[in-house]
Protein backbone atom coordinates (compact mmCIF):
# COMPACT_ATOMS: atom_id res chain seq x y z
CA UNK A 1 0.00 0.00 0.00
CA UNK A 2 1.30 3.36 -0.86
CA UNK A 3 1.69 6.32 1.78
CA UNK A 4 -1.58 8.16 0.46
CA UNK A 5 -4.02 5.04 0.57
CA UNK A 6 -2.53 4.30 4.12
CA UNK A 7 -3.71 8.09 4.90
CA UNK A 8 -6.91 7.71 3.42
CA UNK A 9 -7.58 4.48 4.84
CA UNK A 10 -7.01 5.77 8.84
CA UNK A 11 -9.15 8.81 8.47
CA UNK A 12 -11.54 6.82 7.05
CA UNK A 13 -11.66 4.62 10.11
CA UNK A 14 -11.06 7.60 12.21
CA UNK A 15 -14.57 9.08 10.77
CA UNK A 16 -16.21 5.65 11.45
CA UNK A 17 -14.85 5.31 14.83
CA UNK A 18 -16.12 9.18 15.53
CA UNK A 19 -19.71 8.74 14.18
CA UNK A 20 -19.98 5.63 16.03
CA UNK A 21 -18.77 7.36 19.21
CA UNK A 22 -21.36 9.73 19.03
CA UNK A 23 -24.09 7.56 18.48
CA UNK A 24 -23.30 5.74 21.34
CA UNK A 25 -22.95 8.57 22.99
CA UNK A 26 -26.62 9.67 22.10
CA UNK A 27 -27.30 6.04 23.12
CA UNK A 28 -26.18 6.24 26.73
CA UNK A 29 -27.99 9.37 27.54
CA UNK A 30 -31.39 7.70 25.98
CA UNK A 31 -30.82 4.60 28.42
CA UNK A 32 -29.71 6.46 31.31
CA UNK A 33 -32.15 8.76 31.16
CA UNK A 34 -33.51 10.26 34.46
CA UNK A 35 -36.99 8.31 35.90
CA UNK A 36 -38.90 8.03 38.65
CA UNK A 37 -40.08 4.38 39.63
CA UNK A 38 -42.95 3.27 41.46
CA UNK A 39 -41.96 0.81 43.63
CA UNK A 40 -45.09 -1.08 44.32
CA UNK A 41 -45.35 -3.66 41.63
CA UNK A 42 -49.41 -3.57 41.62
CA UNK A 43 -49.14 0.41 40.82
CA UNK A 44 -46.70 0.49 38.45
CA UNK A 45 -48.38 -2.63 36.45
CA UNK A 46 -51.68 -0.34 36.83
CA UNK A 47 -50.00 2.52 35.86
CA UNK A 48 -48.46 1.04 33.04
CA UNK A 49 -52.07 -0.16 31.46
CA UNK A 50 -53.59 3.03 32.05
CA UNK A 51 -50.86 4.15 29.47
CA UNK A 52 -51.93 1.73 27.13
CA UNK A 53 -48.76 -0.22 27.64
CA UNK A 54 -48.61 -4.13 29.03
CA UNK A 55 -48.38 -7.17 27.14
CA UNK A 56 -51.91 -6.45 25.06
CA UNK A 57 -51.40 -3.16 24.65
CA UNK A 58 -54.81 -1.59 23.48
CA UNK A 59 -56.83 -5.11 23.77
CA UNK A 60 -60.37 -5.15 23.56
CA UNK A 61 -60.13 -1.18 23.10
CA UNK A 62 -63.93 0.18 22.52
CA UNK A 63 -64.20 3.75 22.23
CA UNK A 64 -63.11 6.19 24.68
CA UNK A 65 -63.76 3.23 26.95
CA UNK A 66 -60.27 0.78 27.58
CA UNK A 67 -60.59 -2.43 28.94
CA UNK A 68 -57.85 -4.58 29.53
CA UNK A 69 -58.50 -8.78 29.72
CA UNK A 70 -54.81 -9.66 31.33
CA UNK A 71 -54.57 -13.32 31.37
CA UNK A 72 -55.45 -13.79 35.14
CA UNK A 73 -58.24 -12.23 34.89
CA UNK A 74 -59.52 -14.73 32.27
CA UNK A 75 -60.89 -17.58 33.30
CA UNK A 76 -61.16 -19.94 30.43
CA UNK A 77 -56.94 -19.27 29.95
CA UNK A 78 -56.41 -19.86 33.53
CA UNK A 79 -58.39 -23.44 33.73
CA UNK A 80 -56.77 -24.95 30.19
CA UNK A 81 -53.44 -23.89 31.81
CA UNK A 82 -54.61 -25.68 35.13
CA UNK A 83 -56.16 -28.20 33.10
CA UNK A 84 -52.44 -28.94 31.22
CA UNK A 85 -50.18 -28.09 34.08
CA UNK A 86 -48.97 -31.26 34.43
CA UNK A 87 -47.47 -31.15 30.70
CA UNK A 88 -44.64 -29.34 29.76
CA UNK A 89 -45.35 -26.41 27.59
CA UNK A 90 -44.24 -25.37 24.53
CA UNK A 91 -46.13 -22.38 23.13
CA UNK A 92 -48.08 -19.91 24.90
CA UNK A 93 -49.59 -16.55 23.31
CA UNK A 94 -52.70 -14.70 25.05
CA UNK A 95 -52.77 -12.23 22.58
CA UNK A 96 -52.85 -14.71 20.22
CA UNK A 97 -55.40 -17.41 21.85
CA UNK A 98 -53.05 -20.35 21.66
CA UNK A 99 -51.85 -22.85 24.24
CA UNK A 100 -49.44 -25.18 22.69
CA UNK A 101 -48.36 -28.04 24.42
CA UNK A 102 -44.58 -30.45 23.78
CA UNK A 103 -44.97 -33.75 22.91
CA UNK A 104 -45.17 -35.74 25.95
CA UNK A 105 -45.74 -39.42 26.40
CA UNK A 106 -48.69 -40.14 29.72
CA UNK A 107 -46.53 -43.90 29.67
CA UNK A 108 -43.01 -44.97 30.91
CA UNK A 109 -40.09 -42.31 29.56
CA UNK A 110 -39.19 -44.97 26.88
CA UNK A 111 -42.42 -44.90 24.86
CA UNK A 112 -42.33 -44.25 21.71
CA UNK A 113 -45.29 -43.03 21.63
CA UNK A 114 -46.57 -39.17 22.53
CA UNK A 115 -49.20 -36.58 22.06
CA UNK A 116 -49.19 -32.87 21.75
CA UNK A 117 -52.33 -30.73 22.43
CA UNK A 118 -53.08 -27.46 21.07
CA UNK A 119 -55.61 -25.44 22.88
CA UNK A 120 -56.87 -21.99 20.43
CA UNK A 121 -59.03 -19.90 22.06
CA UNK A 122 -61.96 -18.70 19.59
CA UNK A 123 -63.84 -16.23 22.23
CA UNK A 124 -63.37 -14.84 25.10
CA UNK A 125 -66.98 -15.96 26.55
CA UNK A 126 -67.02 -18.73 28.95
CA UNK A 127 -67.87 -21.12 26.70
CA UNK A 128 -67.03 -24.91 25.70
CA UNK A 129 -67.43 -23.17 21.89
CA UNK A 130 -64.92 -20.91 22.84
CA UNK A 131 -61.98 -22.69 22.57
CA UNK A 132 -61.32 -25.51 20.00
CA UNK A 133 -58.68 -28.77 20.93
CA UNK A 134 -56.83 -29.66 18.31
CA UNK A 135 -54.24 -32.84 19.15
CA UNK A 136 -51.70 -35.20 17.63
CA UNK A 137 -49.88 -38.66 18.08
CA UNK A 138 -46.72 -39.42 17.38
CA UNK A 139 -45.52 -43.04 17.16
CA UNK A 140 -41.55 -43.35 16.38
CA UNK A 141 -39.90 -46.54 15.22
CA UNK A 142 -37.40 -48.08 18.07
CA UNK A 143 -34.80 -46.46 17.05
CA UNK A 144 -36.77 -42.90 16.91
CA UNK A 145 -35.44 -42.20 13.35
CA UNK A 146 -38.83 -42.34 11.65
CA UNK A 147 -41.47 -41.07 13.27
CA UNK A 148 -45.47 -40.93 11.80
CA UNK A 149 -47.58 -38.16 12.88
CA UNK A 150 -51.84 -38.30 13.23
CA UNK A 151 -54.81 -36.59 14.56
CA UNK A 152 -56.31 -37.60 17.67
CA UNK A 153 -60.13 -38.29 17.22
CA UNK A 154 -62.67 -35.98 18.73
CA UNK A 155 -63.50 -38.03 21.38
CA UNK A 156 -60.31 -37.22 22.81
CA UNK A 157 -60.44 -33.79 22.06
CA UNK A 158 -64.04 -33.60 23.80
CA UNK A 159 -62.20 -34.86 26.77
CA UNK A 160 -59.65 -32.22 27.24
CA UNK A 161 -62.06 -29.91 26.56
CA UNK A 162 -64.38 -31.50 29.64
CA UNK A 163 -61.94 -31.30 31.37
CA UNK A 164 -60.87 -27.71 30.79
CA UNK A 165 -64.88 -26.96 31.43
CA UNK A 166 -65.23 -28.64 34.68
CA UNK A 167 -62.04 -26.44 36.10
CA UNK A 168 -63.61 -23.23 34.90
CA UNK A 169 -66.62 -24.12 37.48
CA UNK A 170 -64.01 -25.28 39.68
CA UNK A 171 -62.56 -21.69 40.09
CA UNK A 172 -66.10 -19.98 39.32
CA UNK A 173 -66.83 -21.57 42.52
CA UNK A 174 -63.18 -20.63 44.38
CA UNK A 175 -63.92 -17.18 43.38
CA UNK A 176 -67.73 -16.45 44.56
CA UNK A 177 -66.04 -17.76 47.78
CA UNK A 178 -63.72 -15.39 47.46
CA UNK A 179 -66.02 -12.49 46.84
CA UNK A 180 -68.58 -13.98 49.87
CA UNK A 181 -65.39 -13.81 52.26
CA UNK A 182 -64.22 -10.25 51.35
């Protein structure tokens, strides 16, 4: 390299290195920027909504009038996640309405054998039409190289779906005797 492409070359990375500098620069006093903080986790998550901030955002937004469904306060997402606690998760979207399940085998850990459930949430009315169960079985050879995949019947869907149903009257019932106690 000759003398004036060496030149060229450094103040060329010294103009890099300088706009970078001040963009970080910019960046630091944007992060480190001055706030107060509630320290009560209830009022700042209240505060926060009221903003129209939170995981949903502007969910359910009518009008002038804002109401937020956060997942506790739904029951039908609370008893399919009760209802499936016992299997590990995979997916799980409230804005989106979908419970997703991992495969899991309900045998011995050397089955070859497993289902995954998928719960979609149609409404949010209590409702057994409200949510639709959607589930698959996969059977692997014994060396788990080739695997088939299937849909469940509805039968078994129906039963998940009982199942879901009889824990939203479960904590319908936990939370008039709540409200009775208060």
């Amino acid at each position: 390299m000759n003398l004036i492409s060496k030149i060229t070359a450094i103040a060329f990375l010294g103009l890099l290195l300088g706009c970078s500098s001040k963009d970080k620069e910019k960046e630091k006093e944007q992060i480190f920027e001055k706030k107060k903080i509630e320290f009560d986790p209830q009022k700042r998550a209240r505060d926060f909504a009221d903003k129209g901030g939170g995981i949903l955002g502007t969910f359910n937004k009518r009008g002038g009038d804002t109401t937020y469904n956060f997942a506790t306060s739904n029951i039908l997402w609370r008893a399919s996640l009760n209802s499936l606690k016992s299997i590990p998760l995979q997916a799980i979207d409230y804005g989106g309405g979908i419970i997703t399940t991992d495969w899991y085998s309900a045998n011995d850990s050397d089955s070859r054998e497993s289902i995954k459930i998928t719960v979609r949430f149609l409404s949010d009315k209590v409702s057994a039409n409200s949510i639709e169960i959607i589930s698959h079985k996969k059977i692997c050879d014994q060396t788990y190289s080739k695997c088939n995949i299937s849909t469940l019947k509805d039968t078994f869907n129906e039963k998940i779906k009982e199942k879901i149903m009889q824990e939203v009257i479960a904590l319908n019932i936990e939370e008039k005797k709540k409200e009775r106690s208060k």
